[in-house]
N, C-alpha and C. Protein backbone atom coordinates (compact mmCIF):
# COMPACT_ATOMS: atom_id res chain seq x y z
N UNK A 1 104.92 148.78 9.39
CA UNK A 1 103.69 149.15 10.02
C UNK A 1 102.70 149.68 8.98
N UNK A 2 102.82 150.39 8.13
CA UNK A 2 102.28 151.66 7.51
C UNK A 2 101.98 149.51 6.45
N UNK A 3 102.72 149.21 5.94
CA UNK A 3 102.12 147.77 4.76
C UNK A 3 101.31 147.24 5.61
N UNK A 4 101.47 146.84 6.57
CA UNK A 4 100.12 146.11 7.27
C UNK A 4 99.07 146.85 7.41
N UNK A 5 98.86 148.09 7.65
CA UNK A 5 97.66 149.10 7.89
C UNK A 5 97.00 148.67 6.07
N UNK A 6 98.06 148.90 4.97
CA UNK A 6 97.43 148.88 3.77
C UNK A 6 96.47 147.43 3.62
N UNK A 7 97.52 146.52 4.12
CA UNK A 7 96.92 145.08 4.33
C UNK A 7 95.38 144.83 4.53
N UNK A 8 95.29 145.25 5.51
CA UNK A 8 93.84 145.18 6.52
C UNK A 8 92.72 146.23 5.35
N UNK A 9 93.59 147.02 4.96
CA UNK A 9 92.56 147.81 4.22
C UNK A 9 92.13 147.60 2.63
N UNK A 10 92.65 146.24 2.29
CA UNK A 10 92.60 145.52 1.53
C UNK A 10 93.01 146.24 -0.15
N UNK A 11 94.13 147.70 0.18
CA UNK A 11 94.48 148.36 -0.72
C UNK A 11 94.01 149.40 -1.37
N UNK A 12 92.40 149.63 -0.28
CA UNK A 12 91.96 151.16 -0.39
C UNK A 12 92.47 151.75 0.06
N UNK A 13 93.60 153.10 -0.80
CA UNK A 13 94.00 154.09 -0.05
C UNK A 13 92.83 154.75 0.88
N UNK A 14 93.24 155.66 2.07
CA UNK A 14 92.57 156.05 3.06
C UNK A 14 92.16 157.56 2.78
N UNK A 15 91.16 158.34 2.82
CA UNK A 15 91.21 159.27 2.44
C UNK A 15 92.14 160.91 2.61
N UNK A 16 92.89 160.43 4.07
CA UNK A 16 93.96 161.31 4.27
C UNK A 16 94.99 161.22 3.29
N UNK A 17 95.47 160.18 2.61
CA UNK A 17 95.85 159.87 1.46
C UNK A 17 95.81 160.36 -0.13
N UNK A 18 94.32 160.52 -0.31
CA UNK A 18 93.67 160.98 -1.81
C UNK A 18 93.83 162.32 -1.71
N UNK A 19 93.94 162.67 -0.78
CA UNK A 19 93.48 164.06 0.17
C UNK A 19 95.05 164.97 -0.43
N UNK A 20 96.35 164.36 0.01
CA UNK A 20 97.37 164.47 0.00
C UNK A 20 97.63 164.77 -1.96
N UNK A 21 97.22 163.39 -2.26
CA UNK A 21 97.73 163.37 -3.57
C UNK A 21 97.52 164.16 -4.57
N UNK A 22 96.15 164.53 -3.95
CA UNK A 22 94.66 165.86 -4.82
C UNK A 22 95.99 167.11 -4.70
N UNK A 23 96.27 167.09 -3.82
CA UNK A 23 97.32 168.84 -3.55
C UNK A 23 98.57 168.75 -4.24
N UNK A 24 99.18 168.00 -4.66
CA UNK A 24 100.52 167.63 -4.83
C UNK A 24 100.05 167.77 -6.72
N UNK A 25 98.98 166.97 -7.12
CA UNK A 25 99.00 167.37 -8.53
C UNK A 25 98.66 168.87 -8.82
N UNK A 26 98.18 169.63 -7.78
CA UNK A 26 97.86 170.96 -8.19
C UNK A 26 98.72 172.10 -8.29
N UNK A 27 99.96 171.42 -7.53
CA UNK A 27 101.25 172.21 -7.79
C UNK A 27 101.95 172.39 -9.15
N UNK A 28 102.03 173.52 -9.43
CA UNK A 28 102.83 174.01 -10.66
C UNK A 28 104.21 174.04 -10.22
N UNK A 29 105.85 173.57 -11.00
CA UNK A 29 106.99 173.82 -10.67
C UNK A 29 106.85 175.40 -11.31
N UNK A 30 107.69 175.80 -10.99
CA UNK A 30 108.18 177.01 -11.34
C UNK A 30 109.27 177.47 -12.05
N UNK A 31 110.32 176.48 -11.93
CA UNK A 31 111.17 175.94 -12.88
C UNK A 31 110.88 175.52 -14.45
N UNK A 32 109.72 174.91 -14.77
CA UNK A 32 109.50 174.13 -15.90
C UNK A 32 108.45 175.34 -16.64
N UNK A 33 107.83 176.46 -15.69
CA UNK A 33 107.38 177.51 -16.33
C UNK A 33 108.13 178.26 -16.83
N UNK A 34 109.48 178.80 -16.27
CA UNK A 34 110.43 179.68 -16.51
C UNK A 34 111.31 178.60 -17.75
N UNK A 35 111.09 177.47 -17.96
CA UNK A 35 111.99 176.86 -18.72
C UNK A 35 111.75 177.25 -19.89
N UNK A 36 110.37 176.85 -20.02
CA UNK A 36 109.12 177.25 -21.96
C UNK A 36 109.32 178.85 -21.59
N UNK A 37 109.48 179.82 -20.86
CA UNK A 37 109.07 181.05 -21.35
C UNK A 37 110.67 181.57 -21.55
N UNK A 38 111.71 180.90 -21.08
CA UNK A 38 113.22 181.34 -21.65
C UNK A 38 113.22 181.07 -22.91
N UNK A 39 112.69 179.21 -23.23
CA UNK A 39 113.03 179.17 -24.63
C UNK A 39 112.20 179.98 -25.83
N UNK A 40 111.60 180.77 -25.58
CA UNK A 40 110.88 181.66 -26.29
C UNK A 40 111.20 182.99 -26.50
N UNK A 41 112.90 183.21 -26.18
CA UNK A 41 113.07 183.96 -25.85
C UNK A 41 114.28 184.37 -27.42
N UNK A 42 114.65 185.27 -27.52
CA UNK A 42 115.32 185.33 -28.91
C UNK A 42 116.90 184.59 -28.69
N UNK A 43 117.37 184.98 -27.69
CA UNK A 43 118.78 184.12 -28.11
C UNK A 43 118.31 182.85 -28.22
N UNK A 44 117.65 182.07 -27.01
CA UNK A 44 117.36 180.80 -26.89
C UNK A 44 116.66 180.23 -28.23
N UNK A 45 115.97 180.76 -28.62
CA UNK A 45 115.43 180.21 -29.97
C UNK A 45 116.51 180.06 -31.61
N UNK A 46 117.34 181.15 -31.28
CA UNK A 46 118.73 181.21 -31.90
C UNK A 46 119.26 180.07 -31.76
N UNK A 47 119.89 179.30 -30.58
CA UNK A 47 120.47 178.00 -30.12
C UNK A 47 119.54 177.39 -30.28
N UNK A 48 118.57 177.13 -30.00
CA UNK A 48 117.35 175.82 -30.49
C UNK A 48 117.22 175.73 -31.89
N UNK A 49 117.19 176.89 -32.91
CA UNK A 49 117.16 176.65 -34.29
C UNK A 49 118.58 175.52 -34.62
N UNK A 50 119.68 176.65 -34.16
CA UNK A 50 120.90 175.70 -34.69
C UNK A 50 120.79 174.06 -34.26
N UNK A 51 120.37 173.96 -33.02
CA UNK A 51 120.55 172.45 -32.28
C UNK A 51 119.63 171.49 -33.64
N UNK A 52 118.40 171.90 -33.56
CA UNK A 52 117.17 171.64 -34.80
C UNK A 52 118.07 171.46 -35.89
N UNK A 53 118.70 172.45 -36.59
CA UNK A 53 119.54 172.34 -37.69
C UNK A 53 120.62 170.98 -37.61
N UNK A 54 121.25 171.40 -36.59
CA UNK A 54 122.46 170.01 -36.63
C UNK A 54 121.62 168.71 -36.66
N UNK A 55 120.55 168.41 -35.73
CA UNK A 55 119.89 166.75 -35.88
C UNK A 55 119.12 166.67 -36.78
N UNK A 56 118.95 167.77 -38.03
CA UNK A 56 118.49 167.31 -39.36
C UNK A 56 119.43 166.85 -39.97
N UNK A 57 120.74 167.45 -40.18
CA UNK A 57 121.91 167.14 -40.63
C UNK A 57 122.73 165.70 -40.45
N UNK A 58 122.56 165.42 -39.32
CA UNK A 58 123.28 164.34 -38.45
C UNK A 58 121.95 163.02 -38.79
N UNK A 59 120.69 163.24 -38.85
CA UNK A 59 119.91 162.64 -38.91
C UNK A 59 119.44 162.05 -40.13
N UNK A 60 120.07 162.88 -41.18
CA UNK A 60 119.70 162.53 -42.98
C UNK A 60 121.14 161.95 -43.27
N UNK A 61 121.94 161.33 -42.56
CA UNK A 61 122.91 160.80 -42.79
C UNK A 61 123.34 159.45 -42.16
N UNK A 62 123.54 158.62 -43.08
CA UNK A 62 123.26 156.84 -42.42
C UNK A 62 124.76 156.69 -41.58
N UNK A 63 126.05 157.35 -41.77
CA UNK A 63 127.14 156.73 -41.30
C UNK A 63 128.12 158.31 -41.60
N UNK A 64 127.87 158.84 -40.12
CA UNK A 64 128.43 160.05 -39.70
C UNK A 64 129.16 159.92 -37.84
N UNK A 65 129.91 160.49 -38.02
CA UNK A 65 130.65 159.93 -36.42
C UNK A 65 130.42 161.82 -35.80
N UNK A 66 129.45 163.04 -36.96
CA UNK A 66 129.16 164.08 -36.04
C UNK A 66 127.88 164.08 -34.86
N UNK A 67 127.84 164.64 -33.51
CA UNK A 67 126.71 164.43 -32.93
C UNK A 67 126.43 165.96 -32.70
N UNK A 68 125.48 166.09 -32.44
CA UNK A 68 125.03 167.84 -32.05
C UNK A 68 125.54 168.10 -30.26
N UNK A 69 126.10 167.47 -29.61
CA UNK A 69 126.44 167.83 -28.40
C UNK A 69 127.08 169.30 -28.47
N UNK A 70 127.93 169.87 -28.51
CA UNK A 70 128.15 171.42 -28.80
C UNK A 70 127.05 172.05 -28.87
N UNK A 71 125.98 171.71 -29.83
CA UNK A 71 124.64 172.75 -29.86
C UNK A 71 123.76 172.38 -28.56
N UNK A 72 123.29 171.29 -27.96
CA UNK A 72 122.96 171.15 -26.86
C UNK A 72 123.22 171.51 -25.82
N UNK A 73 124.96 171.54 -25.51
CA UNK A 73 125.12 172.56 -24.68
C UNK A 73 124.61 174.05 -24.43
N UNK A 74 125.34 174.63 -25.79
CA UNK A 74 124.63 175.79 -26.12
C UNK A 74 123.62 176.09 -25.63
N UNK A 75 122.19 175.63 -26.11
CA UNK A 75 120.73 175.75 -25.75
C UNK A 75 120.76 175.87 -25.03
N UNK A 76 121.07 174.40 -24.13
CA UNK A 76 120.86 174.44 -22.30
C UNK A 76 121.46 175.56 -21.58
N UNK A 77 122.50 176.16 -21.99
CA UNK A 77 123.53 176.81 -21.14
C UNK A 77 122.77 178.21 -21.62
N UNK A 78 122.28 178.60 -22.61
CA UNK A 78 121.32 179.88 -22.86
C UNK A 78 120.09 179.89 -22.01
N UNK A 79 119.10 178.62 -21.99
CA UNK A 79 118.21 178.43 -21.28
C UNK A 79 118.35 178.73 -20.06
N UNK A 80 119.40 178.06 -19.18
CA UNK A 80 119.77 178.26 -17.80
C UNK A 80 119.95 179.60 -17.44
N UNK A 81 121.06 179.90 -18.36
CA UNK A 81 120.86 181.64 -18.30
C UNK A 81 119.89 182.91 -17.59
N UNK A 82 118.89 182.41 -18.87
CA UNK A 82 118.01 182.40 -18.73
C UNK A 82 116.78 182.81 -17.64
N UNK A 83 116.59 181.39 -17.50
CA UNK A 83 116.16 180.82 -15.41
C UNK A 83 116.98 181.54 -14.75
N UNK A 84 117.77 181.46 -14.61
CA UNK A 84 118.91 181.87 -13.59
C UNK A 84 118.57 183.21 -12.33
N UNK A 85 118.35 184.03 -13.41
CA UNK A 85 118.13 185.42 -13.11
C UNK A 85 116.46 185.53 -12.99
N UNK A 86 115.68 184.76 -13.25
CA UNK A 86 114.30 185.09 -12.93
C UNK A 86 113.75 183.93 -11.98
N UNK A 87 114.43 182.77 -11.41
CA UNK A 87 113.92 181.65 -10.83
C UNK A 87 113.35 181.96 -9.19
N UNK A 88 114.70 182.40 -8.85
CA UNK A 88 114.67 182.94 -6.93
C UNK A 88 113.74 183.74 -7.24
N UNK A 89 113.10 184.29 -7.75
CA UNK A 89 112.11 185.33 -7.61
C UNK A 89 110.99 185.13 -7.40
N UNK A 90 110.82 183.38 -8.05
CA UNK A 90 109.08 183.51 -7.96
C UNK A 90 109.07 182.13 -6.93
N UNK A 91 110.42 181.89 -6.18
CA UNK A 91 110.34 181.01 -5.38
C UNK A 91 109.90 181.36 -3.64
N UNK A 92 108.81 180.73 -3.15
CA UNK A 92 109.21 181.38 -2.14
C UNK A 92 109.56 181.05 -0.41
């Protein structure tokens, strides 16, 4: 139903539509704010240096079987941390 309405309208969205989409980009997550202001945080930047460190290492080397997964964890699992304890708060 809703493709044939577009049909007839020869693929001008309708303005209840633009209307919708205008609000939806104006939303901030709250998640992805709390994400940048954990990693700025001193442990987290601790684990982000090392992670940084290992894929210079791993990266200046043509035929190495090391990957930085261990330090990625790390980060993430500091980051989350992190969030964790400040997320429910600004959810509402």
């Amino acid at each position: 139903m809703v493709f044939e309405k577009k049909m007839i309208a020869y693929g001008e969205p309708e303005e209840d539509e633009e209307e919708e989409e205008e609000e939806e980009e104006d939303m901030v997550d709250p998640l992805e704010t709390l994400r940048q202001k954990c990693e700025e945080s001193e442990h987290c930047m601790h684990t982000q240096a090392r992670l940084e460190k290992c894929e210079t290492r791993v990266g200046s080397r043509s035929a190495t079987e090391e990957d930085c997964t261990e330090e990625l964890f790390d980060f993430l699992h500091a980051r989350d941390h992190c969030v964790a304890h400040k997320l429910f708060n600004s959810v509402k």
